[in-house]
N, C-alpha and C. Protein backbone atom coordinates (compact mmCIF):
# COMPACT_ATOMS: atom_id res chain seq x y z
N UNK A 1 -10.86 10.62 19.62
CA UNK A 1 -10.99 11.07 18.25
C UNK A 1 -12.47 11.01 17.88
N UNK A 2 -12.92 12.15 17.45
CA UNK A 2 -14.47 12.06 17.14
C UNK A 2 -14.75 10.95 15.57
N UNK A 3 -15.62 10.28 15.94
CA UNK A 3 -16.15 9.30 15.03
C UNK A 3 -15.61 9.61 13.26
N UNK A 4 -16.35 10.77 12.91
CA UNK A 4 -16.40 11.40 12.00
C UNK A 4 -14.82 11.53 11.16
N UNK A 5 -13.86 12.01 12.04
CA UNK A 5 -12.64 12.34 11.19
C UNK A 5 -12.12 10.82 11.51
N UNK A 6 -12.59 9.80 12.48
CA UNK A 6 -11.69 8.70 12.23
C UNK A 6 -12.62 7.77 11.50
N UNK A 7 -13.71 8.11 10.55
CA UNK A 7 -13.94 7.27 9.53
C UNK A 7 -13.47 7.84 8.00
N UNK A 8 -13.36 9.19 8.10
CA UNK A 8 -12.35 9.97 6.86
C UNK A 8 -10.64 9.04 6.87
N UNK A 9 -10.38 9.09 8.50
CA UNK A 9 -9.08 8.90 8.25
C UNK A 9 -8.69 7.39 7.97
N UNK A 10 -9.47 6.15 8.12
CA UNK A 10 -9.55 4.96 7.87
C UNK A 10 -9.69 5.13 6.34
N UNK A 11 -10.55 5.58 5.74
CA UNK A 11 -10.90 5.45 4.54
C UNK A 11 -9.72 5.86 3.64
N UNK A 12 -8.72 7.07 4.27
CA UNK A 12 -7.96 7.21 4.01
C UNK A 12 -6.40 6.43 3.94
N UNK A 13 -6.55 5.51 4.88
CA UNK A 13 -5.59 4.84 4.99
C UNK A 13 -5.68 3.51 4.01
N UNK A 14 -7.21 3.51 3.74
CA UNK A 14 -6.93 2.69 2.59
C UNK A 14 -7.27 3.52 0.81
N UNK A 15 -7.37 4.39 1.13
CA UNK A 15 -7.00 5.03 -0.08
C UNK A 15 -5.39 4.94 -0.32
N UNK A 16 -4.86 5.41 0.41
CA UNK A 16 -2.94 5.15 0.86
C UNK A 16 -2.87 3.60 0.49
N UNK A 17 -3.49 2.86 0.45
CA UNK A 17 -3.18 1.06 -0.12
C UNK A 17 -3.67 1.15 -1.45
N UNK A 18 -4.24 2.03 -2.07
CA UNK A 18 -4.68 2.22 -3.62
C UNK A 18 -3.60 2.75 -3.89
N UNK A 19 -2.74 3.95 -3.92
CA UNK A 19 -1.70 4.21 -3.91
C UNK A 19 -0.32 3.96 -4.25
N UNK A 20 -0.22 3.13 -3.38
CA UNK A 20 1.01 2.16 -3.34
C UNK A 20 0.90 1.39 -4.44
N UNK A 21 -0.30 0.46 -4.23
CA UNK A 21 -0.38 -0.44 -5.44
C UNK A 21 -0.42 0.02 -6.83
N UNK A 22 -0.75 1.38 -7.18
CA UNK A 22 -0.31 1.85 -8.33
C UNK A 22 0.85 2.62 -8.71
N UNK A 23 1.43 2.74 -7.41
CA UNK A 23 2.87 3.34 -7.19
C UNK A 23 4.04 2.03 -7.61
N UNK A 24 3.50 0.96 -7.35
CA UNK A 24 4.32 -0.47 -7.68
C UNK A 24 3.92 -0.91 -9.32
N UNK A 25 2.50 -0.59 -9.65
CA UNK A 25 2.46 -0.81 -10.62
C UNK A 25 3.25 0.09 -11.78
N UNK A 26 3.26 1.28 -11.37
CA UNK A 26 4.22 2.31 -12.37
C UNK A 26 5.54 1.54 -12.34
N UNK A 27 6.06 1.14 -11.30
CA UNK A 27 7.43 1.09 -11.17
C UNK A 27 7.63 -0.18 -12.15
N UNK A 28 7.15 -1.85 -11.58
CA UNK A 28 6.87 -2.41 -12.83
C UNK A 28 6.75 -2.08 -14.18
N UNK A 29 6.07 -1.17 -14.50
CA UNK A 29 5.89 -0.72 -16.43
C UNK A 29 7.29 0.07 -16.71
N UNK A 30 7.89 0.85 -16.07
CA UNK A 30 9.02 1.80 -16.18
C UNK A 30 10.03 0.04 -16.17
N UNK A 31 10.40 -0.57 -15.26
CA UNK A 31 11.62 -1.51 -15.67
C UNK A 31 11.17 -2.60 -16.39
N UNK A 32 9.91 -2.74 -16.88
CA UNK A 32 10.29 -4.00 -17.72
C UNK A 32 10.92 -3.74 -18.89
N UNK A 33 11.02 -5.16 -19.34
CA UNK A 33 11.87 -5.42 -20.79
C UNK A 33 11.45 -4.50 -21.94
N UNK A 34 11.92 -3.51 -22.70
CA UNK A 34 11.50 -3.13 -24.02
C UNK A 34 12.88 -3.33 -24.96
N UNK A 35 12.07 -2.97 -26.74
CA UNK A 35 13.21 -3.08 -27.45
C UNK A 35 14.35 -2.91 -27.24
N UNK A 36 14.44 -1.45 -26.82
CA UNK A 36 15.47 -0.64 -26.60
C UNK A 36 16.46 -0.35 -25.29
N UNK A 37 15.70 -0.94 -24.38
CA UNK A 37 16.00 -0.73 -23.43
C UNK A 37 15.55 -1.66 -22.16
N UNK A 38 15.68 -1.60 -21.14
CA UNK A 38 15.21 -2.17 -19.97
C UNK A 38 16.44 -2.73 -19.35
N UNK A 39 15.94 -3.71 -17.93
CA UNK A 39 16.66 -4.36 -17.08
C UNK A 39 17.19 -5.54 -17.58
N UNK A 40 18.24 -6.01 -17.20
CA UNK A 40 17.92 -7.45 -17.65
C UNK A 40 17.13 -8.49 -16.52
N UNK A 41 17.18 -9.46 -16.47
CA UNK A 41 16.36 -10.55 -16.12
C UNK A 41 16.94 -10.34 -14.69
N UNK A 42 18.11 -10.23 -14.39
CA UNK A 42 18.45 -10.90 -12.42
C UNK A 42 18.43 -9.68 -12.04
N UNK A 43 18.17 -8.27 -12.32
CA UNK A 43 17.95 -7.01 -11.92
C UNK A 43 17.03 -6.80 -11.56
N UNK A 44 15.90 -7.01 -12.75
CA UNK A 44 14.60 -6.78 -13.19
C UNK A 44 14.33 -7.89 -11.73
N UNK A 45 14.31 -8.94 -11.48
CA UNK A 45 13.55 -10.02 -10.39
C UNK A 45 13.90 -9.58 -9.42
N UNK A 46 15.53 -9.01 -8.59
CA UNK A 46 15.89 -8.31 -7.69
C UNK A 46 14.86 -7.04 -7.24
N UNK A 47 14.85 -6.15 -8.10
CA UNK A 47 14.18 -5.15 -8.09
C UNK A 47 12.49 -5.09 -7.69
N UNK A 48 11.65 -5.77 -8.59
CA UNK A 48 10.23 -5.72 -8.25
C UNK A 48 10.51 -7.11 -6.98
N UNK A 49 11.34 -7.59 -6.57
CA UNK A 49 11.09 -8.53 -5.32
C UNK A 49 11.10 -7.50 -4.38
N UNK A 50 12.30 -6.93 -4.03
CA UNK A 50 12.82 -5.77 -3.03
C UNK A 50 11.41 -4.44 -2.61
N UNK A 51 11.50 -4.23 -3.85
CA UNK A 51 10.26 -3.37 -4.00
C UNK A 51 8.71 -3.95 -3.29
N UNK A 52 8.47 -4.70 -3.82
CA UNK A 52 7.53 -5.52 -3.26
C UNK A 52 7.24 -5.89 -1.79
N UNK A 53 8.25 -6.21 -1.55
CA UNK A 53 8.45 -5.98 0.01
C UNK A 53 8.03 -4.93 0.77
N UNK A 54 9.06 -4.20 0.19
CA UNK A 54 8.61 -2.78 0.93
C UNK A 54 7.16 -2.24 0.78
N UNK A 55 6.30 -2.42 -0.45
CA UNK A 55 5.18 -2.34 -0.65
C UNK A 55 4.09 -2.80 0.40
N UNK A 56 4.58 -4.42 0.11
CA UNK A 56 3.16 -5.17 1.31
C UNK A 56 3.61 -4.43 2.47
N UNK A 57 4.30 -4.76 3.03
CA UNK A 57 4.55 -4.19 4.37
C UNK A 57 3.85 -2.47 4.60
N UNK A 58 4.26 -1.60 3.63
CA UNK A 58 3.32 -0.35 3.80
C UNK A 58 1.58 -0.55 3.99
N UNK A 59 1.26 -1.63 2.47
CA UNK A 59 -0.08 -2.26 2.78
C UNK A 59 -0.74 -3.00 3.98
N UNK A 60 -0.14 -3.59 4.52
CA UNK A 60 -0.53 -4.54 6.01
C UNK A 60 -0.65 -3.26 6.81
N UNK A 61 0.37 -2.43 6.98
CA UNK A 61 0.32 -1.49 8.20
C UNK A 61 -0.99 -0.70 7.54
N UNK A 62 -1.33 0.00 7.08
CA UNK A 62 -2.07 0.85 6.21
C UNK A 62 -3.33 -0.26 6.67
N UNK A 63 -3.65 -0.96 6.37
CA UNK A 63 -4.94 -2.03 6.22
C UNK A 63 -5.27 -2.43 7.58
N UNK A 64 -4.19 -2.87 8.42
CA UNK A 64 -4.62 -2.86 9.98
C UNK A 64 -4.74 -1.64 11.03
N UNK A 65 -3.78 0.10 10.49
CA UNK A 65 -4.52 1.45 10.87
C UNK A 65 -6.08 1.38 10.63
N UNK A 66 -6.40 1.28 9.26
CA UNK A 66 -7.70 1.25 8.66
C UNK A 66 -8.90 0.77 9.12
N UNK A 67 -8.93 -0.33 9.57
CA UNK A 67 -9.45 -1.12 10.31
C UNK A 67 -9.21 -0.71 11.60
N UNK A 68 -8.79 -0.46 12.44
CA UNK A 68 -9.01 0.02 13.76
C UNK A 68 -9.68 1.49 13.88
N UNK A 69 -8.94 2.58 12.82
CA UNK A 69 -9.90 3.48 12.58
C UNK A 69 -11.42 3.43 12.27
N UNK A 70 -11.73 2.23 11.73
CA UNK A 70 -13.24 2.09 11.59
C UNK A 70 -13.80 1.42 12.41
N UNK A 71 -13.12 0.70 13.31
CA UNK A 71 -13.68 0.49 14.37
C UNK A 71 -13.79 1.27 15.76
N UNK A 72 -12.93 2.59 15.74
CA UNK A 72 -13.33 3.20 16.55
C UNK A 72 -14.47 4.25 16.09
N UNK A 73 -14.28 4.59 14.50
CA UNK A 73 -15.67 5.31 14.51
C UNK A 73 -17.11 4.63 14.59
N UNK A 74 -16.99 3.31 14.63
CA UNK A 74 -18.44 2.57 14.69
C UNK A 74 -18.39 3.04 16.27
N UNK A 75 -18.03 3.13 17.09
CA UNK A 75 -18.20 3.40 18.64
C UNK A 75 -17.72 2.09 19.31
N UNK A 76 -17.28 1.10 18.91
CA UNK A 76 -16.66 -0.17 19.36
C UNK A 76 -15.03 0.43 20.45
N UNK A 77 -15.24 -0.88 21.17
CA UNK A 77 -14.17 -0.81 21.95
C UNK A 77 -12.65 -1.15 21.09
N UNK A 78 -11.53 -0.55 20.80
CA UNK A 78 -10.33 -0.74 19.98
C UNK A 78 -9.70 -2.14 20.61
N UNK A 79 -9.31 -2.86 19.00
CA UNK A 79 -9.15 -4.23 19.74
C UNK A 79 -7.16 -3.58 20.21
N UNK A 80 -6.86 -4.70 21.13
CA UNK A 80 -5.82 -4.51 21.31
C UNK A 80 -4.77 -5.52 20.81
């Protein structure tokens, strides 16, 4: 992979971890508690736990692509 598109595509992979984290943050503001409406309490904790999960886990993978992508565009040997 030439240097060049694998420091776009690292950068990209953590743009993809900006993402998420505001993709979790929407989801948070949409179920919390309001007047009128919302989750209740053992839904609401179910929900952003579950969610959450699935989140980091996209983030870790995303953050350790990222990092190997930038280490192959520095010209370094890819760790294994």
């Amino acid at each position: 992979m030439p240097p060049r598109i694998a420091r776009l595509a690292g950068f990209g992979a953590f743009a993809a971890c900006a993402g998420f984290a505001a993709l979790y943050a929407l989801f948070v503001f949409i179920t919390r508690p309001t007047g009128s409406s919302g989750m209740d309490g053992t839904l609401r904790f179910l929900s952003w736990f579950t969610v959450a999960g699935v989140v980091i886990a996209l983030l870790v993978v995303h953050i350790v692509i990222g990092r190997q992508l930038l280490t192959v565009a520095k010209g370094e040997s890819r760790p294994v």
